[in-house]
N, C-alpha and C. Protein backbone atom coordinates (compact mmCIF):
# COMPACT_ATOMS: atom_id res chain seq x y z
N UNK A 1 -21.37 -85.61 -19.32
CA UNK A 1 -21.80 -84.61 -20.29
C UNK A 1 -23.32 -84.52 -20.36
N UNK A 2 -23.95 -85.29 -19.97
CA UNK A 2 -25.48 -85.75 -20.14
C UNK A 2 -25.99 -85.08 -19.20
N UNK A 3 -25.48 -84.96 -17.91
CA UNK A 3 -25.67 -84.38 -16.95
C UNK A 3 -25.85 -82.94 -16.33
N UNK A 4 -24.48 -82.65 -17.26
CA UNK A 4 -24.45 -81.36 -17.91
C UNK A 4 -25.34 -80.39 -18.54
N UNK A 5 -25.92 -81.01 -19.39
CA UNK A 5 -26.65 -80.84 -20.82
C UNK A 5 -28.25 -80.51 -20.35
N UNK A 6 -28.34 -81.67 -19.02
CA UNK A 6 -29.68 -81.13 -18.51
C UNK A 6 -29.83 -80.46 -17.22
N UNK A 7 -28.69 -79.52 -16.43
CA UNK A 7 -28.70 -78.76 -15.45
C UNK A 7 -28.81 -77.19 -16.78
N UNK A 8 -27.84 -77.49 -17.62
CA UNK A 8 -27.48 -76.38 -17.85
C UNK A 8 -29.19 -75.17 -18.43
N UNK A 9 -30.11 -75.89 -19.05
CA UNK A 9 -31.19 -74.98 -18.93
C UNK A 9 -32.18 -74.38 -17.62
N UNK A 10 -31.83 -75.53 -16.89
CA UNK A 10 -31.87 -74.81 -15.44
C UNK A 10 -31.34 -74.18 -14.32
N UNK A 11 -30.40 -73.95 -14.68
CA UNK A 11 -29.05 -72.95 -14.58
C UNK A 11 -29.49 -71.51 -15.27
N UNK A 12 -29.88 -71.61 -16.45
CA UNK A 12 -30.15 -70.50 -17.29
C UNK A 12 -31.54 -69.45 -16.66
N UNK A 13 -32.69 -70.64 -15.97
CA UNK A 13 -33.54 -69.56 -15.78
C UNK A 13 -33.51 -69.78 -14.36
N UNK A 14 -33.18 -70.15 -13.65
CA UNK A 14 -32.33 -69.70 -12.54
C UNK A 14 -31.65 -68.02 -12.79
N UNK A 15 -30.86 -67.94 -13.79
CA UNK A 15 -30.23 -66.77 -13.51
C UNK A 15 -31.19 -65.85 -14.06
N UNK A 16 -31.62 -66.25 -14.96
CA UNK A 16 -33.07 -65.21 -15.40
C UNK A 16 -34.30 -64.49 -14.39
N UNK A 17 -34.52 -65.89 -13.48
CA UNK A 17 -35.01 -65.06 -12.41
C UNK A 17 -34.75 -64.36 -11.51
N UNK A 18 -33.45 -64.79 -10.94
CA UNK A 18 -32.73 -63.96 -9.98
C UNK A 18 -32.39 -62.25 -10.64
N UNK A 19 -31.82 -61.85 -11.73
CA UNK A 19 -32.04 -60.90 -12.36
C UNK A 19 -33.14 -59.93 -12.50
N UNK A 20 -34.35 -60.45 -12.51
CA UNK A 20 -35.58 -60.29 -11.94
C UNK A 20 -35.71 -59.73 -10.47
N UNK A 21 -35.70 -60.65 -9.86
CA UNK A 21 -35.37 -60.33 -8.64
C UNK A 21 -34.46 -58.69 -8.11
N UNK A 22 -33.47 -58.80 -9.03
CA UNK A 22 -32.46 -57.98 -8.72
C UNK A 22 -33.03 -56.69 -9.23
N UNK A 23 -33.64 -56.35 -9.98
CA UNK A 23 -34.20 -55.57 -10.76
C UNK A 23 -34.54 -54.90 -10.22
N UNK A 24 -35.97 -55.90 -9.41
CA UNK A 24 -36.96 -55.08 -8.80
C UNK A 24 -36.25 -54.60 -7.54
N UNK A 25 -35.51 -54.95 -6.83
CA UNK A 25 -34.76 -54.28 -5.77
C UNK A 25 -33.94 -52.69 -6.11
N UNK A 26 -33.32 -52.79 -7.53
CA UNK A 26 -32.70 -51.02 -8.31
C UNK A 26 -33.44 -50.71 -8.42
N UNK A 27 -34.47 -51.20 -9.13
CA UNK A 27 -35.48 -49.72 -9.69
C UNK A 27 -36.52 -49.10 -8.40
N UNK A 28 -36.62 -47.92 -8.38
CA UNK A 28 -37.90 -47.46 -7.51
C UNK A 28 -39.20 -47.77 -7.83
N UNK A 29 -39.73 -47.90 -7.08
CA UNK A 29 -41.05 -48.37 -7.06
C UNK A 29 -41.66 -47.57 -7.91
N UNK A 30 -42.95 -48.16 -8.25
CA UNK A 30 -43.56 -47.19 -9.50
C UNK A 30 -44.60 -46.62 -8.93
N UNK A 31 -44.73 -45.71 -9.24
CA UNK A 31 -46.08 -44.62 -8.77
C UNK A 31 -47.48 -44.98 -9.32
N UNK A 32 -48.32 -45.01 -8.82
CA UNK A 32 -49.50 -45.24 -9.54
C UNK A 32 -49.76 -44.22 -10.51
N UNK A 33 -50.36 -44.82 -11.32
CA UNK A 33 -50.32 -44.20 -12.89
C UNK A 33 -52.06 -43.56 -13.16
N UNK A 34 -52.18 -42.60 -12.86
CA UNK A 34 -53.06 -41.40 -13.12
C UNK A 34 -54.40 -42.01 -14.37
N UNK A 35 -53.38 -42.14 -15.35
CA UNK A 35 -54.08 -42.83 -16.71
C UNK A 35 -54.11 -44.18 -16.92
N UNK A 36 -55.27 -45.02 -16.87
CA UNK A 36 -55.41 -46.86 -17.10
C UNK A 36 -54.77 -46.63 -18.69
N UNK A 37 -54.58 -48.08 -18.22
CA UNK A 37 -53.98 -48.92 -19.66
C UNK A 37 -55.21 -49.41 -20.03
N UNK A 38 -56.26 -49.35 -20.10
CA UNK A 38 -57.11 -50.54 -20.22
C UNK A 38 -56.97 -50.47 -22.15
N UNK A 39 -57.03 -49.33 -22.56
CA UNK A 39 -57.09 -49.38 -23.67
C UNK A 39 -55.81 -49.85 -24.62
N UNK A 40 -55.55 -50.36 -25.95
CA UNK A 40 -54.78 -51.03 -26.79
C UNK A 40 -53.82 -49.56 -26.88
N UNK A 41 -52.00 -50.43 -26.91
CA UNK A 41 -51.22 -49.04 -27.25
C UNK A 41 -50.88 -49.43 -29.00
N UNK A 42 -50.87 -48.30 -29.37
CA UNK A 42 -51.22 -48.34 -30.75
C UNK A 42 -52.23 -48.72 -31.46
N UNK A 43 -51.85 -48.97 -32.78
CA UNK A 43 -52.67 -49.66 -33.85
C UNK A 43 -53.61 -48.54 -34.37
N UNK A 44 -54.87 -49.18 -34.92
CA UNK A 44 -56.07 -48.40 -35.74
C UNK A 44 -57.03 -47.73 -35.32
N UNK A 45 -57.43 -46.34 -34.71
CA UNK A 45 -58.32 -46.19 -34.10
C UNK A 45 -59.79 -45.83 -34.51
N UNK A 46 -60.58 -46.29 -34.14
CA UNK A 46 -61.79 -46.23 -34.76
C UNK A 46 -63.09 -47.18 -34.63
């Protein structure tokens, strides 16, 4: 059970990354984006 207890969180992001992985393989690639982020999204402007 001990044994168990300490695979099983590395088991977990194991699958977390692979999902990741998988992700980026469905989605299409992203286009470069015209407009920077450099600036904050939302909040107070001024």
């Amino acid at each position: 059970m001990a044994v168990l207890a300490l695979l099983v969180p590395f088991l977990m992001l194991g699958v977390i990354l692979l999902l990741g992985r998988y992700e980026e393989h469905v989605l299409p690639p992203r286009e470069a984006d015209p407009e920077p982020r450099d600036r904050p999204l939302g909040g107070l402007h001024g």
